[in-house]
N, C-alpha and C. Protein backbone atom coordinates (compact mmCIF):
# COMPACT_ATOMS: atom_id res chain seq x y z
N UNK A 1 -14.68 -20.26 55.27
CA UNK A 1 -14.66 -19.50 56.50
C UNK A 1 -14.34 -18.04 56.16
N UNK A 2 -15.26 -17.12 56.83
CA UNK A 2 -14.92 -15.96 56.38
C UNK A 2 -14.26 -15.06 57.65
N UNK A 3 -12.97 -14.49 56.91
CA UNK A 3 -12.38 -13.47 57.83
C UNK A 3 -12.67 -12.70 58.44
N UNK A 4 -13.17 -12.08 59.62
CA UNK A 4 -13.67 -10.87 60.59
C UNK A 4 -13.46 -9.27 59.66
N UNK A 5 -12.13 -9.33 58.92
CA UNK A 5 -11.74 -8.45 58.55
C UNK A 5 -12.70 -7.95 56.78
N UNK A 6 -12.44 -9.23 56.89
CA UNK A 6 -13.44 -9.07 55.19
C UNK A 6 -14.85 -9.30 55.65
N UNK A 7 -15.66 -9.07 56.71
CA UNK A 7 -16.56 -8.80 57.06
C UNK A 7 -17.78 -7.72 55.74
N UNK A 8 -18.71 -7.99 55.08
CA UNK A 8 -19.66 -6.42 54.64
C UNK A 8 -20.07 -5.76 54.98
N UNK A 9 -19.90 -4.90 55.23
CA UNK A 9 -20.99 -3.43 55.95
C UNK A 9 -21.42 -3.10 55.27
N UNK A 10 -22.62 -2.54 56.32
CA UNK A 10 -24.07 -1.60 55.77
C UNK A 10 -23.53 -0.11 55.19
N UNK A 11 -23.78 0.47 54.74
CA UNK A 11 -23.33 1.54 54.64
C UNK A 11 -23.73 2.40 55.97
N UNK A 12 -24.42 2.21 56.59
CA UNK A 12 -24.61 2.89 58.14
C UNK A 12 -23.59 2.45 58.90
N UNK A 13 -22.77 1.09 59.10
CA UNK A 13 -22.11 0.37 59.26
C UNK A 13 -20.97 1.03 58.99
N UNK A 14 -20.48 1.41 57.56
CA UNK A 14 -18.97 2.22 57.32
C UNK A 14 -19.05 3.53 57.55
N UNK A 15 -20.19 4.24 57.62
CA UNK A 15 -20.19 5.75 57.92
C UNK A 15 -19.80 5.31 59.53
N UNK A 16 -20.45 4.92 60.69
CA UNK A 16 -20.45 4.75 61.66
C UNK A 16 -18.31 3.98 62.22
N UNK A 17 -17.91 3.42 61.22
CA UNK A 17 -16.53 3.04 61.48
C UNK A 17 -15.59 4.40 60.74
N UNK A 18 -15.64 5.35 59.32
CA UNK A 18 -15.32 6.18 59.49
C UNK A 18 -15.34 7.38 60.10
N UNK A 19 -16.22 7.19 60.92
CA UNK A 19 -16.71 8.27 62.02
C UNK A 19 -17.26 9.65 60.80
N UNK A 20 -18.35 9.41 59.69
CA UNK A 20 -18.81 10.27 59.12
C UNK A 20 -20.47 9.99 59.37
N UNK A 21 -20.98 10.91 58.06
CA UNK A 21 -22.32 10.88 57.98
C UNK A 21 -22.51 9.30 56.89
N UNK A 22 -23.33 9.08 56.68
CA UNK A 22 -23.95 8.38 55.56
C UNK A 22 -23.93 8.89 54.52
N UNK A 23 -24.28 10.06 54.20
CA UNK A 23 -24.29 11.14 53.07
C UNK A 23 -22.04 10.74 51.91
N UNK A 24 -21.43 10.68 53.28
CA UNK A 24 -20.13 10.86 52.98
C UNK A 24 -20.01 9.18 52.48
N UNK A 25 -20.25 8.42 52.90
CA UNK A 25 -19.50 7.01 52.38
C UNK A 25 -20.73 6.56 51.11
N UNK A 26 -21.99 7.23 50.81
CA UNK A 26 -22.53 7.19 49.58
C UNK A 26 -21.95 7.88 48.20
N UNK A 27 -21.59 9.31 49.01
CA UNK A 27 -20.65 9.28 47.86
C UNK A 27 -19.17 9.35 47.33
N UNK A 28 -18.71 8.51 48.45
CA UNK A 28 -17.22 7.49 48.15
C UNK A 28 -17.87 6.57 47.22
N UNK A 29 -18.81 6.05 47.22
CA UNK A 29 -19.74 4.95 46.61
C UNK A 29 -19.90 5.47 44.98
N UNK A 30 -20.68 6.39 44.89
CA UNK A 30 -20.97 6.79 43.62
C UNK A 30 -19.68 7.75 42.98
N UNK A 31 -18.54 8.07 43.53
CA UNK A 31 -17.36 8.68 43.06
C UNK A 31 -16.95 7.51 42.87
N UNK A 32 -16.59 5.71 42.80
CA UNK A 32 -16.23 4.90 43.02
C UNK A 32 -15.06 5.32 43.63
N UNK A 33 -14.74 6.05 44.66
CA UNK A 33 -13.37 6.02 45.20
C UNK A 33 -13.24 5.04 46.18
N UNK A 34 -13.97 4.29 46.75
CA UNK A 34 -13.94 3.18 47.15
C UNK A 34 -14.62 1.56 46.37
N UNK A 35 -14.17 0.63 46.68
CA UNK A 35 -14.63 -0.85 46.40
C UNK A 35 -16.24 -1.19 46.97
N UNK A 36 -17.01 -1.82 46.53
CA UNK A 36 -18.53 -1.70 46.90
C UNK A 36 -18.71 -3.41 46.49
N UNK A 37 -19.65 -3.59 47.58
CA UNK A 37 -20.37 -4.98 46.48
C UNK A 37 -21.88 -4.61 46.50
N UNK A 38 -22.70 -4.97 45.54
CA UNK A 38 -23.92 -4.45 45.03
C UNK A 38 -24.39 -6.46 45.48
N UNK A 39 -25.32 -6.15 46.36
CA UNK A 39 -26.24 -7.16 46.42
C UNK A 39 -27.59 -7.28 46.64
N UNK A 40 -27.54 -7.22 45.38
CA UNK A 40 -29.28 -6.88 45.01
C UNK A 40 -28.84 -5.76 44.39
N UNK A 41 -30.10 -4.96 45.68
CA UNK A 41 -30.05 -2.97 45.57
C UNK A 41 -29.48 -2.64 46.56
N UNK A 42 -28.74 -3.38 47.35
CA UNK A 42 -28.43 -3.18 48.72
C UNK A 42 -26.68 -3.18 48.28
N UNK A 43 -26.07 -2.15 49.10
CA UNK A 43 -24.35 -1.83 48.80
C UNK A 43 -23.78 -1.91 49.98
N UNK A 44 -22.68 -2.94 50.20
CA UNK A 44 -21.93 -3.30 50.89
C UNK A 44 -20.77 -2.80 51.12
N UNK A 45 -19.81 -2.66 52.08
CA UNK A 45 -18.73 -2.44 51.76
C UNK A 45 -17.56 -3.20 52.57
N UNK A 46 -16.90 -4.17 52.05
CA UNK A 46 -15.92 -4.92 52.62
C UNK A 46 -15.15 -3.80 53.78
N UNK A 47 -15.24 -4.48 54.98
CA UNK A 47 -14.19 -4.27 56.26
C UNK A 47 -12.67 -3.83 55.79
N UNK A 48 -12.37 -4.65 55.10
CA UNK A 48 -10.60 -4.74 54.65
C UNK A 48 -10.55 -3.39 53.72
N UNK A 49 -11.68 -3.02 52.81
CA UNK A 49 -11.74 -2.24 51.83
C UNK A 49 -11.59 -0.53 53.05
N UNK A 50 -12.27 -0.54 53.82
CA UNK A 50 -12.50 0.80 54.63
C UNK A 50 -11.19 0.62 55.34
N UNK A 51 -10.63 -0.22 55.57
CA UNK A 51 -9.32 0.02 56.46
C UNK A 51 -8.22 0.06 55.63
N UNK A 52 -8.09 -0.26 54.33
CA UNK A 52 -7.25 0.62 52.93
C UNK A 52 -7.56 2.07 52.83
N UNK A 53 -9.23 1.95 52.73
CA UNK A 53 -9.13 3.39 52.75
C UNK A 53 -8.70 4.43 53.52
N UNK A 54 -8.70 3.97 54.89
CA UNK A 54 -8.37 4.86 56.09
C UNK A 54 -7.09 4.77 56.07
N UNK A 55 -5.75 3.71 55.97
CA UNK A 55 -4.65 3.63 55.16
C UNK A 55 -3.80 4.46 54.36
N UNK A 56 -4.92 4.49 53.60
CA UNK A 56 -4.10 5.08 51.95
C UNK A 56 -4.27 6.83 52.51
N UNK A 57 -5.38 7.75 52.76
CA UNK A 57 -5.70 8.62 53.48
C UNK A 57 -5.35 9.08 54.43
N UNK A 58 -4.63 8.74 55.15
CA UNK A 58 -3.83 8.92 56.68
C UNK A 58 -2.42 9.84 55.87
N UNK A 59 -2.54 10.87 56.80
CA UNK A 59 -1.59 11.90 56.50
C UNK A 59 -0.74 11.74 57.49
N UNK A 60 0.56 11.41 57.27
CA UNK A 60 1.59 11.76 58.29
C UNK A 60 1.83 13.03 58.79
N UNK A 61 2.32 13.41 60.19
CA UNK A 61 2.94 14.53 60.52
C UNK A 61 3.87 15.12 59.54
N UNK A 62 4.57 16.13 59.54
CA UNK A 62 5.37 16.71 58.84
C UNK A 62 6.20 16.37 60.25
N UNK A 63 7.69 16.52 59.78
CA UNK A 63 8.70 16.30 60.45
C UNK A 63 9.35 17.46 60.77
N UNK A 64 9.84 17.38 62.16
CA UNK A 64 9.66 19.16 63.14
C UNK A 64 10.95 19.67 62.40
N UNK A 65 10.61 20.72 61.85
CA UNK A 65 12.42 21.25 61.53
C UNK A 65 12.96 22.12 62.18
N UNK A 66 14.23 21.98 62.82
CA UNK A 66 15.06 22.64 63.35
C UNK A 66 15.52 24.04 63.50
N UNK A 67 16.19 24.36 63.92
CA UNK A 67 16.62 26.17 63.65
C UNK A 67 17.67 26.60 62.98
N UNK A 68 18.50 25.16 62.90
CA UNK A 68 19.32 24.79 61.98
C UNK A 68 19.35 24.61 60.26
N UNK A 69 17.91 24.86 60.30
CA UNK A 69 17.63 24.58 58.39
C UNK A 69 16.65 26.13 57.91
N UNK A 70 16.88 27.16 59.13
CA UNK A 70 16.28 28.30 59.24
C UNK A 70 17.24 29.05 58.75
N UNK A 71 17.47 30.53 57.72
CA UNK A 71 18.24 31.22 57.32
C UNK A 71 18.39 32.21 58.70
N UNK A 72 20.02 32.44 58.69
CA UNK A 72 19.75 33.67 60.17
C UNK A 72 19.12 34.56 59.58
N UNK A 73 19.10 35.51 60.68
CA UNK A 73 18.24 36.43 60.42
C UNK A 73 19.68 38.00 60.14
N UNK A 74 19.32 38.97 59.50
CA UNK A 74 20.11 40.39 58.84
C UNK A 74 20.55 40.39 60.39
């Protein structure tokens, strides 16, 4: 039984879930900065794999600093 999450996408498929072009998740593909499955000539990309990537990539806020960690002023 296969998981929803480990689902393969098309590569139209992961551009369309990272909200990019096609151009951009081909070459996550050929940078291997992402996981791929090659079937055939045709390149897949695991569900679970794009939501690591979006994961690992996610920038936190910076944390608000105070006026208290500000030097006074002359």
């Amino acid at each position: 039984m296969t998981h929803t999450a480990d689902r393969l996408l098309t590569v139209d498929e992961a551009a369309e879930r990272l909200g990019t072009g096609v151009r951009f998740v081909r070459r996550l593909v050929a940078e291997r900065r992402i996981a791929f499955v090659k079937v055939g000539r045709h390149v897949r990309v695991s569900r679970s794999v794009l939501d690591a990537f979006i994961e690992t990539n996610t920038v936190q806020p910076a944390a608000r600093r105070t006026r208290a960690h500000y030097g006074r002023a002359a």
